[in-house]
N, C-alpha and C. Protein backbone atom coordinates (compact mmCIF):
# COMPACT_ATOMS: atom_id res chain seq x y z
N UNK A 1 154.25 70.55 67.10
CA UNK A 1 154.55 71.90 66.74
C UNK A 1 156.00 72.04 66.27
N UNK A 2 156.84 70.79 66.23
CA UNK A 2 158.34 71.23 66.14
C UNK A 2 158.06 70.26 64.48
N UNK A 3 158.13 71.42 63.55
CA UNK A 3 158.33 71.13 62.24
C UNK A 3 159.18 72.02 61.61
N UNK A 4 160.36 71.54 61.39
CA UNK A 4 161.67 72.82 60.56
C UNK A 4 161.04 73.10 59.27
N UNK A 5 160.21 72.55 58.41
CA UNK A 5 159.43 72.60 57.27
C UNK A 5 158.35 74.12 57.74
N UNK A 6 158.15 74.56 58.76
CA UNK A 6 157.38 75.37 59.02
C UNK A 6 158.46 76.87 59.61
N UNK A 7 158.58 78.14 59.32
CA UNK A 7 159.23 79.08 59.82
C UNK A 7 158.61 80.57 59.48
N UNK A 8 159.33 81.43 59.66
CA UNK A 8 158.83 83.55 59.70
C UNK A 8 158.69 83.22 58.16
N UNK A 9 156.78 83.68 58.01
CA UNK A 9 156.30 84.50 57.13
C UNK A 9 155.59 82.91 56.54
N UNK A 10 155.71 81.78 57.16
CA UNK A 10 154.36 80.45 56.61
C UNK A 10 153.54 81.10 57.13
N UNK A 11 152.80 80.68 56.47
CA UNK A 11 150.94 80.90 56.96
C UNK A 11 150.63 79.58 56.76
N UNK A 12 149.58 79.43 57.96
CA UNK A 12 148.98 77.77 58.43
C UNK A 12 147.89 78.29 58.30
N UNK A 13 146.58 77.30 57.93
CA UNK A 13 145.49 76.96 57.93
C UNK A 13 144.96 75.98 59.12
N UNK A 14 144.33 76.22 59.93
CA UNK A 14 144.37 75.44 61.34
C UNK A 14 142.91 75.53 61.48
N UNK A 15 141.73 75.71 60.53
CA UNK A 15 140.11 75.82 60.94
C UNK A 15 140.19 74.48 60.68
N UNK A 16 138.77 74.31 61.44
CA UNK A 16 138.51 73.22 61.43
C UNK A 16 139.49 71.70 62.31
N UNK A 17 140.28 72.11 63.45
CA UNK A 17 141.51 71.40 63.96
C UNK A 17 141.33 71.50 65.50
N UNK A 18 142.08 71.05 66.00
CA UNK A 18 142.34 70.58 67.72
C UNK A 18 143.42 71.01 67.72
N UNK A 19 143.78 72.29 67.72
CA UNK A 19 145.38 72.61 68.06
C UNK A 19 144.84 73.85 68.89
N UNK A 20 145.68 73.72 69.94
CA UNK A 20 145.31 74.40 71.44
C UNK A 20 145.56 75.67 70.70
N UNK A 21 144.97 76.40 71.97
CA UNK A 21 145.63 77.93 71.87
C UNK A 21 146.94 78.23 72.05
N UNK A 22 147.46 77.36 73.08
CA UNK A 22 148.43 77.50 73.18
C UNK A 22 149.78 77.58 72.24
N UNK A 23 149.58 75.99 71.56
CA UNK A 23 150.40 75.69 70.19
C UNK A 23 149.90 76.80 69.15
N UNK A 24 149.02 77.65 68.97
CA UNK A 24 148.69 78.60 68.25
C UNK A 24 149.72 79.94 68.53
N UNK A 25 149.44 80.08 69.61
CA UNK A 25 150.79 81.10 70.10
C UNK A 25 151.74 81.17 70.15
N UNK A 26 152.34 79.57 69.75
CA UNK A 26 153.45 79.47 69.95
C UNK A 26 153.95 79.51 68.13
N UNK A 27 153.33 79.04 67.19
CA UNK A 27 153.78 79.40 66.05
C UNK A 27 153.71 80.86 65.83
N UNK A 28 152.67 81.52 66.23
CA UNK A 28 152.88 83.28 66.17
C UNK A 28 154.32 84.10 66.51
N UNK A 29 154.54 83.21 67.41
CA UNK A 29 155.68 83.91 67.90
C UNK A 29 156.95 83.38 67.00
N UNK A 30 157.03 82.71 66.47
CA UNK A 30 158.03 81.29 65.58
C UNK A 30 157.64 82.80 64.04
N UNK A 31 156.92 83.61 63.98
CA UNK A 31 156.65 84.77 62.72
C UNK A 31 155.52 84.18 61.77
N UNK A 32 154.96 82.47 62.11
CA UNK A 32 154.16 82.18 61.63
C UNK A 32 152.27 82.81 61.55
N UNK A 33 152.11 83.00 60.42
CA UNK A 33 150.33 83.16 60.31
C UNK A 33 149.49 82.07 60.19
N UNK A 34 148.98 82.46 61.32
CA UNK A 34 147.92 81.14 61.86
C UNK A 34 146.35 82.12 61.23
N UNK A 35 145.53 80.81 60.44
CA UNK A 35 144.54 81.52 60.16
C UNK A 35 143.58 80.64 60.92
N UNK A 36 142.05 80.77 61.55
CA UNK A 36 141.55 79.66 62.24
C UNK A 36 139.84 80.16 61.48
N UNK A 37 139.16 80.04 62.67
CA UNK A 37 137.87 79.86 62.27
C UNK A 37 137.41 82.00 62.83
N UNK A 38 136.99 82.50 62.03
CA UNK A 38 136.39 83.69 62.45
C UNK A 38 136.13 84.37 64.06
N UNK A 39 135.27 83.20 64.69
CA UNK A 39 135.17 82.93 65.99
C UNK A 39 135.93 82.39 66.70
N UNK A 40 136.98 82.10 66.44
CA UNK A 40 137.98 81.41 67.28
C UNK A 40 137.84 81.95 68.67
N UNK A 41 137.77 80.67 69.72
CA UNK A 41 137.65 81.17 71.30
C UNK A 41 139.23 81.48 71.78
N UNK A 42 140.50 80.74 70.64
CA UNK A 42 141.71 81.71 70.71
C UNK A 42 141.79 83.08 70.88
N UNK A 43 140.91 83.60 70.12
CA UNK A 43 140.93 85.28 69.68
C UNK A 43 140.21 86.08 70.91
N UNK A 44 138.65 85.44 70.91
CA UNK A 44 137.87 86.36 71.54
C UNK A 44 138.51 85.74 73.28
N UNK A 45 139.53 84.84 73.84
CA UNK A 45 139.85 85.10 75.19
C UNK A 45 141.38 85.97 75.00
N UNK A 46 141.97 86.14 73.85
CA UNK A 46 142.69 87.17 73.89
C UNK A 46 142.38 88.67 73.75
N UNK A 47 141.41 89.02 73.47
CA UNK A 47 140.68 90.00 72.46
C UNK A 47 140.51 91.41 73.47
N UNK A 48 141.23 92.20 73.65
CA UNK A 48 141.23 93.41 74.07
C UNK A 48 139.60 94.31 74.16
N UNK A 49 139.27 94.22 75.33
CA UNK A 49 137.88 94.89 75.53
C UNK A 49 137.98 96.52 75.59
């Protein structure tokens, strides 16, 4: 996850990949857009009921 090539306002493409949720959250917060799979089990265990 530590790539200086990556910073606020990249957008990543990450469907189809093995990158935790975690490392997902952590580029969000870095201003990066993470795009994944529709269903992402990222989303729906964050996902406000």
């Amino acid at each position: 996850m530590e790539n200086p090539g990556l910073g606020e306002g990249d957008v990543v493409e990450l469907r189809h990949t093995d990158v935790s949720c975690a490392d997902q959250a952590r580029l969000v917060v870095k201003g990066i857009e993470v795009r994944t799979e529709l269903f992402s089990s990222c989303l729906t265990a964050t996902r406000v009921r």
